[in-house]
C-alpha atoms as a PDB file:
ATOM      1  CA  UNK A   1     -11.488   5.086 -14.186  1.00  0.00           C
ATOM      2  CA  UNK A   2     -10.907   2.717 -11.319  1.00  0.00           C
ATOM      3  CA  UNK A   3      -8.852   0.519 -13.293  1.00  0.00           C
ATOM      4  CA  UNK A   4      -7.401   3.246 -14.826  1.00  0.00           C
ATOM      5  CA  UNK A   5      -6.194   4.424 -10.732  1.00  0.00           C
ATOM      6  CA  UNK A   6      -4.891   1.048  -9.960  1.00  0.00           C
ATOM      7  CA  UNK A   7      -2.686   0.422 -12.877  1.00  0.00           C
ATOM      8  CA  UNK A   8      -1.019   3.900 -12.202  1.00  0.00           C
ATOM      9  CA  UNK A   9      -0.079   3.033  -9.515  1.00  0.00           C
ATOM     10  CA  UNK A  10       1.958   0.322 -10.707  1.00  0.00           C
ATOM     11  CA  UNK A  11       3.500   2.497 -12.901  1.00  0.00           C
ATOM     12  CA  UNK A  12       5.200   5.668 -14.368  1.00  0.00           C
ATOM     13  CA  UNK A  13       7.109   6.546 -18.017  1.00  0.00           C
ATOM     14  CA  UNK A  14       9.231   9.088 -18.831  1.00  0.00           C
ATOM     15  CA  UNK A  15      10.036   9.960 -22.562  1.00  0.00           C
ATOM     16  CA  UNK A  16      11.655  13.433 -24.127  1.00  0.00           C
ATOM     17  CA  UNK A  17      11.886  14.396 -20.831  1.00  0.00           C
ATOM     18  CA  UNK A  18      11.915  18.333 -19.705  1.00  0.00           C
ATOM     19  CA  UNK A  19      13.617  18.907 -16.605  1.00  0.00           C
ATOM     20  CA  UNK A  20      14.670  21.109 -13.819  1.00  0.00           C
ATOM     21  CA  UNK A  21      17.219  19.303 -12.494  1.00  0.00           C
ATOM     22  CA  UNK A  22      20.912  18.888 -14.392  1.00  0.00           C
ATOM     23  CA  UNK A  23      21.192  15.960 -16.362  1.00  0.00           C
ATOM     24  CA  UNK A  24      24.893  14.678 -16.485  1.00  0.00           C
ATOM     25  CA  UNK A  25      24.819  12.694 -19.128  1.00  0.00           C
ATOM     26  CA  UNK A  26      22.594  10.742 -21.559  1.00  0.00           C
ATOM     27  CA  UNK A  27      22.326   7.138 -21.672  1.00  0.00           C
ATOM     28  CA  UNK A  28      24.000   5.174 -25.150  1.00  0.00           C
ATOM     29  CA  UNK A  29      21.917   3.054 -27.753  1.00  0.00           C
ATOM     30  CA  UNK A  30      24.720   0.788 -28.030  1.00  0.00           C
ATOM     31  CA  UNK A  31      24.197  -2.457 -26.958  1.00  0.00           C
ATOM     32  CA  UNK A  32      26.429  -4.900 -24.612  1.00  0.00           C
ATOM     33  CA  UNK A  33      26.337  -8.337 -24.746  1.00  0.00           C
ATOM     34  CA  UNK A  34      26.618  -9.259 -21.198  1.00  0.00           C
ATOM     35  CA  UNK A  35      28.466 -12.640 -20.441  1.00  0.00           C
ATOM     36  CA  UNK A  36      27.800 -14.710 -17.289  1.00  0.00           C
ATOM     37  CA  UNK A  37      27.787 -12.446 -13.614  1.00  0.00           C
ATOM     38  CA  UNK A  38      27.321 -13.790 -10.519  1.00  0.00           C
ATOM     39  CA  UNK A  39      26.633 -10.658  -8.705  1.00  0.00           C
ATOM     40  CA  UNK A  40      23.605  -9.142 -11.226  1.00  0.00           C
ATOM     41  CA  UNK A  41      21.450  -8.573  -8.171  1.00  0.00           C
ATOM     42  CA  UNK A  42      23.930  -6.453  -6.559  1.00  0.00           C
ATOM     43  CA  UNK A  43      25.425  -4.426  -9.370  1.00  0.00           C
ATOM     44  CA  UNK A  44      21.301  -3.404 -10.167  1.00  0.00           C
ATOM     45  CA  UNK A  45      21.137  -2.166  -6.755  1.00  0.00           C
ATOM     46  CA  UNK A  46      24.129   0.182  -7.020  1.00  0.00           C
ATOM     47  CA  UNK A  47      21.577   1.928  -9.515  1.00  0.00           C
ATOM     48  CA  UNK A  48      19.819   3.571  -6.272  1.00  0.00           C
ATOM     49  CA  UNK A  49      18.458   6.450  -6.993  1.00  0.00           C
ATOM     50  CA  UNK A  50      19.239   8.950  -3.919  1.00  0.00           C
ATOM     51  CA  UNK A  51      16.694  11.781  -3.491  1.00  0.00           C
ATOM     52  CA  UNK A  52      14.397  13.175  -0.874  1.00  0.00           C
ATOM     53  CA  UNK A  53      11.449  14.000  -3.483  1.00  0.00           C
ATOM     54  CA  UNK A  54      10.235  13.673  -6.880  1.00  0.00           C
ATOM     55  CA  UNK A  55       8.250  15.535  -8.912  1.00  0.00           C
ATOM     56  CA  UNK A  56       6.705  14.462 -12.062  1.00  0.00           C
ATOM     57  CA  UNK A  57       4.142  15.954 -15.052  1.00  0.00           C
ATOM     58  CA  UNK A  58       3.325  13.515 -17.563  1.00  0.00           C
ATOM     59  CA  UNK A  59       1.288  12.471 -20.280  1.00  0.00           C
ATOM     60  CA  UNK A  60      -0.465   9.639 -20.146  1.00  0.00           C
ATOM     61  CA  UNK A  61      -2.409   7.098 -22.717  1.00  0.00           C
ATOM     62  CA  UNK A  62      -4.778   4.784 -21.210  1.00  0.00           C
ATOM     63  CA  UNK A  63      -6.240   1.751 -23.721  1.00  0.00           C
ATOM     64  CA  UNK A  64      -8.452  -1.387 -23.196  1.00  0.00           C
ATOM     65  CA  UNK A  65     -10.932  -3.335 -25.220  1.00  0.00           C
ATOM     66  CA  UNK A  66     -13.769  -0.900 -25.134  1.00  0.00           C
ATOM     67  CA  UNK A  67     -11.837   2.576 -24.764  1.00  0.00           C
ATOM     68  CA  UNK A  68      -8.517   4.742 -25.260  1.00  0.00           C
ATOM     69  CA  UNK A  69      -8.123   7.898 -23.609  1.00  0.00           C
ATOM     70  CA  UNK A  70      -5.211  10.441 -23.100  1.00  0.00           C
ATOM     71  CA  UNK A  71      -5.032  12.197 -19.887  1.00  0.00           C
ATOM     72  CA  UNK A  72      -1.985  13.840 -17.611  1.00  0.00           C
ATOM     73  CA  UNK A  73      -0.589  12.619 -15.109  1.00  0.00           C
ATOM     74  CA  UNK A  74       1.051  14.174 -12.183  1.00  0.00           C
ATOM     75  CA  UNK A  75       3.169  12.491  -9.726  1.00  0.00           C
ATOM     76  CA  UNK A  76       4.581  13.549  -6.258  1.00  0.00           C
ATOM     77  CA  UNK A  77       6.999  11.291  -4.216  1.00  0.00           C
ATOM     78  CA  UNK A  78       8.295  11.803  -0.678  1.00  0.00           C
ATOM     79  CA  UNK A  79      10.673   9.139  -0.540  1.00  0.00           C
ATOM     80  CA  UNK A  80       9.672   5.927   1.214  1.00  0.00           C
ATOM     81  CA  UNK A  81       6.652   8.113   3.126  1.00  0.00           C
ATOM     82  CA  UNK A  82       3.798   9.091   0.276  1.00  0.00           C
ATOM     83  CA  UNK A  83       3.023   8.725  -3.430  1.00  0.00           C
ATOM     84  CA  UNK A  84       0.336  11.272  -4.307  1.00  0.00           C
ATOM     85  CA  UNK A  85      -1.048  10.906  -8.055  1.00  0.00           C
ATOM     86  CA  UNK A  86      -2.885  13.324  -9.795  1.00  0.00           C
ATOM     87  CA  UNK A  87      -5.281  12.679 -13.182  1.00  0.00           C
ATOM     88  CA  UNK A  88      -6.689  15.711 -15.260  1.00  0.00           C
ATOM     89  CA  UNK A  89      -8.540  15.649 -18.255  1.00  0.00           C
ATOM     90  CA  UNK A  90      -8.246  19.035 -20.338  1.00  0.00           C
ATOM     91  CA  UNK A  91      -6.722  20.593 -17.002  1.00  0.00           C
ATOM     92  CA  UNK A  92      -9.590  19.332 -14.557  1.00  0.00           C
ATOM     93  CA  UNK A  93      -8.818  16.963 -11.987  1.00  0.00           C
ATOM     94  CA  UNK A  94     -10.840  14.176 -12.607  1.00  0.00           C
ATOM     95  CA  UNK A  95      -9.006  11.490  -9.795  1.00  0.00           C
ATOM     96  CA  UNK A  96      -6.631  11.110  -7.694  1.00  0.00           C
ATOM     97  CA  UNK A  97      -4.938   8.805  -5.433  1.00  0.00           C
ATOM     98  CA  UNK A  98      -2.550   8.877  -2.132  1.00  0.00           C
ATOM     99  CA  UNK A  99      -0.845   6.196  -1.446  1.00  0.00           C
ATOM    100  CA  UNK A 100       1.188   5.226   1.808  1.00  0.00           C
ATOM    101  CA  UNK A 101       3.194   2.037   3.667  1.00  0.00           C
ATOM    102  CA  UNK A 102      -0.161   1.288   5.172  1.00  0.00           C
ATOM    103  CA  UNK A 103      -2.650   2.775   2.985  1.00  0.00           C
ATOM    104  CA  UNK A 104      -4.073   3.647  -0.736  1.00  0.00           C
ATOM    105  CA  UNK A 105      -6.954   5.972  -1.164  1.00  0.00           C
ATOM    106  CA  UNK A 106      -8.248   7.505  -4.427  1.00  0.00           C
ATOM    107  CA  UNK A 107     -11.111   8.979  -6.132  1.00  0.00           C
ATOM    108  CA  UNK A 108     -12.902   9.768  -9.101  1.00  0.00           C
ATOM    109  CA  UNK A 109     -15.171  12.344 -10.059  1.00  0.00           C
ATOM    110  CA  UNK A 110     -16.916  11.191 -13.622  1.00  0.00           C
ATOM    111  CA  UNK A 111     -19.113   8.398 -10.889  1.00  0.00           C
ATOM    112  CA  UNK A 112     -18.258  10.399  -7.749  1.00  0.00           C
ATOM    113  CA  UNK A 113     -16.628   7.415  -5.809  1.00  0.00           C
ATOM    114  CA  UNK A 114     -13.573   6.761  -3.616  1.00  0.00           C
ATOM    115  CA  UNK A 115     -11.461   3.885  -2.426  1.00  0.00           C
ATOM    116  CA  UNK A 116     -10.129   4.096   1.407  1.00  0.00           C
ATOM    117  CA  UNK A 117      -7.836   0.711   2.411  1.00  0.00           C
ATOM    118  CA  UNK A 118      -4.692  -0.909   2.541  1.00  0.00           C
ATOM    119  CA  UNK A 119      -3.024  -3.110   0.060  1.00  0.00           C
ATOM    120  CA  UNK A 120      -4.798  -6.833   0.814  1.00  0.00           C
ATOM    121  CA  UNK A 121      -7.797  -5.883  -1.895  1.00  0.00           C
ATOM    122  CA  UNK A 122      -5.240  -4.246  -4.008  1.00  0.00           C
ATOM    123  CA  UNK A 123      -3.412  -7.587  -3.883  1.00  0.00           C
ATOM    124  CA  UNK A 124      -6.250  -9.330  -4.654  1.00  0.00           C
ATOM    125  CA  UNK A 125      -7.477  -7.731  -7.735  1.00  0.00           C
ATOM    126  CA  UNK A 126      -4.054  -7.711  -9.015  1.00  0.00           C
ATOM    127  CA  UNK A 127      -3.539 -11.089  -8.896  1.00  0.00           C
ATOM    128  CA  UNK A 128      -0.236 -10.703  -6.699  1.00  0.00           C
ATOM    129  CA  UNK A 129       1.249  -8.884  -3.526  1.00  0.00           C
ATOM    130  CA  UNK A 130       1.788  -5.435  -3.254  1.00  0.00           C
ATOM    131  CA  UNK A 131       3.143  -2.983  -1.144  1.00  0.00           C
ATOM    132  CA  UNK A 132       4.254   0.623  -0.889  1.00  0.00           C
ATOM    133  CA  UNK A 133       7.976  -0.303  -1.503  1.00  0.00           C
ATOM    134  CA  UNK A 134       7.022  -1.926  -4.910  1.00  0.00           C
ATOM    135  CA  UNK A 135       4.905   0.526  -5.751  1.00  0.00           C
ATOM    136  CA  UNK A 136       7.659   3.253  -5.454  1.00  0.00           C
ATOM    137  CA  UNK A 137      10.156   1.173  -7.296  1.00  0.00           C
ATOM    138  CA  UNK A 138       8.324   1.010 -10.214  1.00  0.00           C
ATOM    139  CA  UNK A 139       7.886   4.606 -10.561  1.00  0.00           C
ATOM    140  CA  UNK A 140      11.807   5.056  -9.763  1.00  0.00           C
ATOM    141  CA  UNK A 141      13.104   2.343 -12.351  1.00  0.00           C
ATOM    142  CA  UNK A 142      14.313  -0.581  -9.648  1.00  0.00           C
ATOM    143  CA  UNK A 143      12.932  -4.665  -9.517  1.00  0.00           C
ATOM    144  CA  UNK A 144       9.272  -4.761  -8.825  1.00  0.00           C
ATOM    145  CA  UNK A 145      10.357  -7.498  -5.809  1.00  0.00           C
ATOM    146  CA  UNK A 146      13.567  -7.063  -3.751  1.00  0.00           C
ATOM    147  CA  UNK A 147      16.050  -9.124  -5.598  1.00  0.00           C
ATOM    148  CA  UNK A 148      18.125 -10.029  -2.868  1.00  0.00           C
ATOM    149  CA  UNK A 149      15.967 -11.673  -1.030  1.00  0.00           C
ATOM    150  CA  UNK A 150      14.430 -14.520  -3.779  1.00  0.00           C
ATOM    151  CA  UNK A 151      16.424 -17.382  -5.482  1.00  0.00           C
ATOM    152  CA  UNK A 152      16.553 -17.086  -9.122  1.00  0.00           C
ATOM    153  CA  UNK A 153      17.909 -18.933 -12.653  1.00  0.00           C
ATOM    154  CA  UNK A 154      19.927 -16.584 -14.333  1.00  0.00           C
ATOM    155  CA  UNK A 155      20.369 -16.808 -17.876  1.00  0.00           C
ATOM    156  CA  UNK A 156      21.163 -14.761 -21.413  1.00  0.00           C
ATOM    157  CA  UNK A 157      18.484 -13.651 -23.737  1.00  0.00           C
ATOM    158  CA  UNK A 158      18.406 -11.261 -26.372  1.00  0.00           C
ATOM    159  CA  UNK A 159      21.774  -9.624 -24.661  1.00  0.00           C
ATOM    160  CA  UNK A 160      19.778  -9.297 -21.472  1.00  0.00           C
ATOM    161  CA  UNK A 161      20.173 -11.371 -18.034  1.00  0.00           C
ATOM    162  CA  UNK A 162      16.674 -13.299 -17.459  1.00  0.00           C
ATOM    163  CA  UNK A 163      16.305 -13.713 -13.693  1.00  0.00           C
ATOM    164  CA  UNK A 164      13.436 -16.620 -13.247  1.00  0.00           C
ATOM    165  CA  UNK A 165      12.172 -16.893  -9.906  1.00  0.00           C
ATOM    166  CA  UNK A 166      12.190 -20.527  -8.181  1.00  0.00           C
ATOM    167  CA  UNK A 167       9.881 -19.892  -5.496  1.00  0.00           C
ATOM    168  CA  UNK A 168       6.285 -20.658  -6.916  1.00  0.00           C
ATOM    169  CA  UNK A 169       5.180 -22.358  -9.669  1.00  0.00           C
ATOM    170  CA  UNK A 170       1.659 -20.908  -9.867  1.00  0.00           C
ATOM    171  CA  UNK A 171       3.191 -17.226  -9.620  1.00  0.00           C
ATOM    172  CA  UNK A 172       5.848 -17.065 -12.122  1.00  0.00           C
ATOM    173  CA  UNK A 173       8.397 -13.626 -12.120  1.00  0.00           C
ATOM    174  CA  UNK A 174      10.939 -12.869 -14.454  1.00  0.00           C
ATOM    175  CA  UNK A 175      13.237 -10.094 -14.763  1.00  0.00           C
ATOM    176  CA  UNK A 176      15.535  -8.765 -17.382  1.00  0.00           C
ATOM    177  CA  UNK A 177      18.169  -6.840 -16.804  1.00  0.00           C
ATOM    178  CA  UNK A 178      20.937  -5.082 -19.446  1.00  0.00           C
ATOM    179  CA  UNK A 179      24.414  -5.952 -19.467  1.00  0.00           C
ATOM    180  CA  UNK A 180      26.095  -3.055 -19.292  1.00  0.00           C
ATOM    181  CA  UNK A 181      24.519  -1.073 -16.382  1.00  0.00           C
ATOM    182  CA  UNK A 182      22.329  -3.896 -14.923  1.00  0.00           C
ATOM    183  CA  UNK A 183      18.770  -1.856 -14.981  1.00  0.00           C
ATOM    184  CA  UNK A 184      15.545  -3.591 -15.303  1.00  0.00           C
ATOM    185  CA  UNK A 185      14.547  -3.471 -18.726  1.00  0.00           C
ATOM    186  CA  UNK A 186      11.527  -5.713 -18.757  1.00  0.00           C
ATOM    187  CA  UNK A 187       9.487  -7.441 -15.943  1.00  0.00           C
ATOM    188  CA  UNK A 188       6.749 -10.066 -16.255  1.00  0.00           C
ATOM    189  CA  UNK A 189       4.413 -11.380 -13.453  1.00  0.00           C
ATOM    190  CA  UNK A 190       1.768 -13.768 -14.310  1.00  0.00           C
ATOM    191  CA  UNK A 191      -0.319 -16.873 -13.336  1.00  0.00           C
ATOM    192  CA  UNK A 192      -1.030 -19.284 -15.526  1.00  0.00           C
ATOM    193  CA  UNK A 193      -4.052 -20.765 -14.050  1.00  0.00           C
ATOM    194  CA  UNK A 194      -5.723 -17.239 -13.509  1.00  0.00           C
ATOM    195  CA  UNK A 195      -4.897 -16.443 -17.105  1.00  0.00           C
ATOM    196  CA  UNK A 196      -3.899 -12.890 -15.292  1.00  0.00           C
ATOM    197  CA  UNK A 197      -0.234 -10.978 -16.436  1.00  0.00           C
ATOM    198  CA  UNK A 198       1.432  -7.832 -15.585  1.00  0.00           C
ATOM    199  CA  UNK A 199       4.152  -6.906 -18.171  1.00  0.00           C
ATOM    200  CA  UNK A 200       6.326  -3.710 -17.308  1.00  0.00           C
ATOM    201  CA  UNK A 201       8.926  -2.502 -19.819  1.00  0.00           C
ATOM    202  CA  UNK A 202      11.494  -0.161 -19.733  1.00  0.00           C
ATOM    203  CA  UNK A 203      12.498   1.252 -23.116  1.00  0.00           C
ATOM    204  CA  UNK A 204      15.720   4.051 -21.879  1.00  0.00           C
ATOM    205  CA  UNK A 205      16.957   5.761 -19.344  1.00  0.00           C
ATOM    206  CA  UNK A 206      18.825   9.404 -18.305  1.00  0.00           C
ATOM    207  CA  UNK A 207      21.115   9.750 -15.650  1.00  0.00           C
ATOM    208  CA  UNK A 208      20.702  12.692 -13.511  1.00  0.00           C
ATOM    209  CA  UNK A 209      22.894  13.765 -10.506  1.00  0.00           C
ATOM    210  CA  UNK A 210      20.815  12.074  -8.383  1.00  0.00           C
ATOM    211  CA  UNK A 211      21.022   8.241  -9.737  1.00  0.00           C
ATOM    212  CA  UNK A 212      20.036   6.897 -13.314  1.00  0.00           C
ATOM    213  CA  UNK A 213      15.872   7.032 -13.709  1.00  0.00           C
ATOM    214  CA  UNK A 214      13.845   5.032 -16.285  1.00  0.00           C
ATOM    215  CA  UNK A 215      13.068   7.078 -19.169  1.00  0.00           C
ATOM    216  CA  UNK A 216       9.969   4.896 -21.163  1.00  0.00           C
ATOM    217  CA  UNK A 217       7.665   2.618 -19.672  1.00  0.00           C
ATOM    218  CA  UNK A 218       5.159   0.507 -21.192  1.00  0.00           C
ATOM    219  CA  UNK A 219       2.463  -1.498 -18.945  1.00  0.00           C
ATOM    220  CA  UNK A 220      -0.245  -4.115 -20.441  1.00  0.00           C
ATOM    221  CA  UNK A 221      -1.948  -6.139 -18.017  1.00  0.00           C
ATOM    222  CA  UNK A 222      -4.138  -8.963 -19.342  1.00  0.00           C
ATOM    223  CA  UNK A 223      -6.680 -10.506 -16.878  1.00  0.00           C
ATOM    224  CA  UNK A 224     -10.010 -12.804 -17.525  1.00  0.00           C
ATOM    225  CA  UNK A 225     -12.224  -9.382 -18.209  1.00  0.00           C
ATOM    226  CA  UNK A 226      -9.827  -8.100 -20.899  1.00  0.00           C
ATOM    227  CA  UNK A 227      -6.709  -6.304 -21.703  1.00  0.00           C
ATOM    228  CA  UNK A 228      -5.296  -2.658 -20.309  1.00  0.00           C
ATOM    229  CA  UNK A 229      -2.498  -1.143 -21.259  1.00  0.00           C
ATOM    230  CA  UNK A 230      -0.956   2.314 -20.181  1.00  0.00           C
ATOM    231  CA  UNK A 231       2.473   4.693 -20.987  1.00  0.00           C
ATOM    232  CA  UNK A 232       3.282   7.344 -20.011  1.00  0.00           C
ATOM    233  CA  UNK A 233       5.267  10.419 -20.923  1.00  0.00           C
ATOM    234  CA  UNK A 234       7.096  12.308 -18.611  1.00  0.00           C
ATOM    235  CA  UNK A 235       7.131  16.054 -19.410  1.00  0.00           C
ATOM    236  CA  UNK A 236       9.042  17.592 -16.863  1.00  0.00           C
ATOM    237  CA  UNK A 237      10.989  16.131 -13.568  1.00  0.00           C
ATOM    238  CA  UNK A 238      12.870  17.871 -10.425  1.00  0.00           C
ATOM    239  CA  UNK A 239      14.166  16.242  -7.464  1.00  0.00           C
ATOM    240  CA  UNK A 240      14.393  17.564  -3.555  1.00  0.00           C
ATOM    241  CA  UNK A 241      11.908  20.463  -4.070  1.00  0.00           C
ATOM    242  CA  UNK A 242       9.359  20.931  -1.408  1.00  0.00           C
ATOM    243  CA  UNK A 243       6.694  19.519  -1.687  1.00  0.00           C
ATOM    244  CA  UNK A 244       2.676  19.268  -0.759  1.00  0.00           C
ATOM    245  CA  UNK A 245       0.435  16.035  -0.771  1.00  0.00           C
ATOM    246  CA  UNK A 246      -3.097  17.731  -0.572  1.00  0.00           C
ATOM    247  CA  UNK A 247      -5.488  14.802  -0.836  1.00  0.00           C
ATOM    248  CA  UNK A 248      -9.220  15.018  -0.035  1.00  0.00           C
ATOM    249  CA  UNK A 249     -12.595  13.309  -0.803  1.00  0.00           C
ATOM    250  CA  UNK A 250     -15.077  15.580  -1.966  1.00  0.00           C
ATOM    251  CA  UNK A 251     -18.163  16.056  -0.025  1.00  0.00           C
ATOM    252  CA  UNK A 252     -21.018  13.400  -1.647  1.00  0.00           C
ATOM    253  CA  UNK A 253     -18.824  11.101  -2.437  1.00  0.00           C
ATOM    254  CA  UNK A 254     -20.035   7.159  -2.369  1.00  0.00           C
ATOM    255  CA  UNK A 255     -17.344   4.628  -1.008  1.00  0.00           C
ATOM    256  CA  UNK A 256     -16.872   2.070  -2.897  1.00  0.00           C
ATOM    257  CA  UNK A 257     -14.855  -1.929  -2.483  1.00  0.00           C
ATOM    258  CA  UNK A 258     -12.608  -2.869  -5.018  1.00  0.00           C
ATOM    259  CA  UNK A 259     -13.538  -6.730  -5.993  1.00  0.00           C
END
């Protein structure tokens, strides 16, 4: 369950989605071959979604070498502030984690722990940095880093642009983006020496009144210990409702350190 926790929060899907808000129109299967752009970067960040809140239900399939399970998943965001997720099991809560700029709790109830901290062990276990911002943009469809800020090789593969980051050759990051409305499509973090990767892909997309938002996502994350994968389904969406974050440990619980 606790690896379960951490890899939703790097991530979110939506597919044959239900939803209260008005979508404006639905996104083509035809496929662009994009020629050479110098301003990628800045044509996928006119993709912004613009919204207060989000609310999402989902349905979620969780597999690694020793077990699969299928769970839902609900998932509150106040933009930029607070990501609270919810996990049930046959309409029980069994976790659930709030996460913040400065920190991430969760718990579980199957071992009755719980996780209070900020992102450095998060970052640790992961194999890479993470913060609330990348967190969030995951879940809302944009680059897991901020683009504009990194130096990249741009090239054309499969009718995609392949972004390779210069910065570090022992933490390689590579982003694909399509050629017609530059969204992320695929992202890749590894390190080679670690034998650790985290592969996100993004299989569609709807565009809503509020901004275009991912539609499929599919995340496998491979590590010394094994292999986990995750998607998820979202069910229903609505944007700018009120919201609540109620998050609380139960009483008994045992505090645990994530290693």
């Amino acid at each position: 369950m606790k690896k379960y926790i951490i890899v939703l929060i790097l991530s979110t899907a939506v597919i044959s989605c239900k939803t209260k808000a008005v979508a404006v129109q639905s996104n083509t299967s035809q496929t662009i071959a994009p020629k050479e752009d110098k301003k990628v970067i800045e044509k996928h960040y006119d993709n912004k979604l613009d919204f207060s809140t989000l609310y999402i239900k989902a349905s979620a399939k969780y597999v690694d070498e020793k077990q699969s399970q299928n769970v839902t998943a609900e998932i509150r965001i106040e933009k930029d502030k607070q990501i609270l997720i919810s996990v049930r099991f046959l309409g029980i809560t069994m976790a659930k984690a709030l996460i913040t700029p400065s920190a991430v709790s969760y718990y579980e109830k199957i071992n009755s722990t719980y996780y209070e901290g900020d992102f450095t062990s998060l970052s640790k276990w992961l194999g890479t940095d993470l913060d609330y911002s990348k967190v969030q943009n995951l879940l809302v469809g944009e680059a897991f880093d901020d683009l504009r800020k990194g130096k990249y090789t741009q090239t054309i593969v499969e009718n995609l642009f392949r972004l390779d980051e210069e910065k570090d050759a022992n933490l390689k990051k590579t982003f694909f983006l399509d050629g017609e409305k530059y969204l992320i499509q695929k992202e890749e973090i590894s390190q080679p020496s670690e034998n650790r990767t985290l592969q996100i892909a993004y299989a569609d997309s709807k565009v809503f009144n509020q901004g275009t938002l991912p539609t499929s996502i599919e995340i496998n994350a491979v590590q010394p210990k094994g292999k986990t994968s995750i998607n998820l389904n979202y069910n229903n969406i609505s944007f700018n409702e009120e919201l609540s974050f109620p998050y609380s440990v139960p009483s008994g619980y045992k505090k645990v350190t994530i290693k």
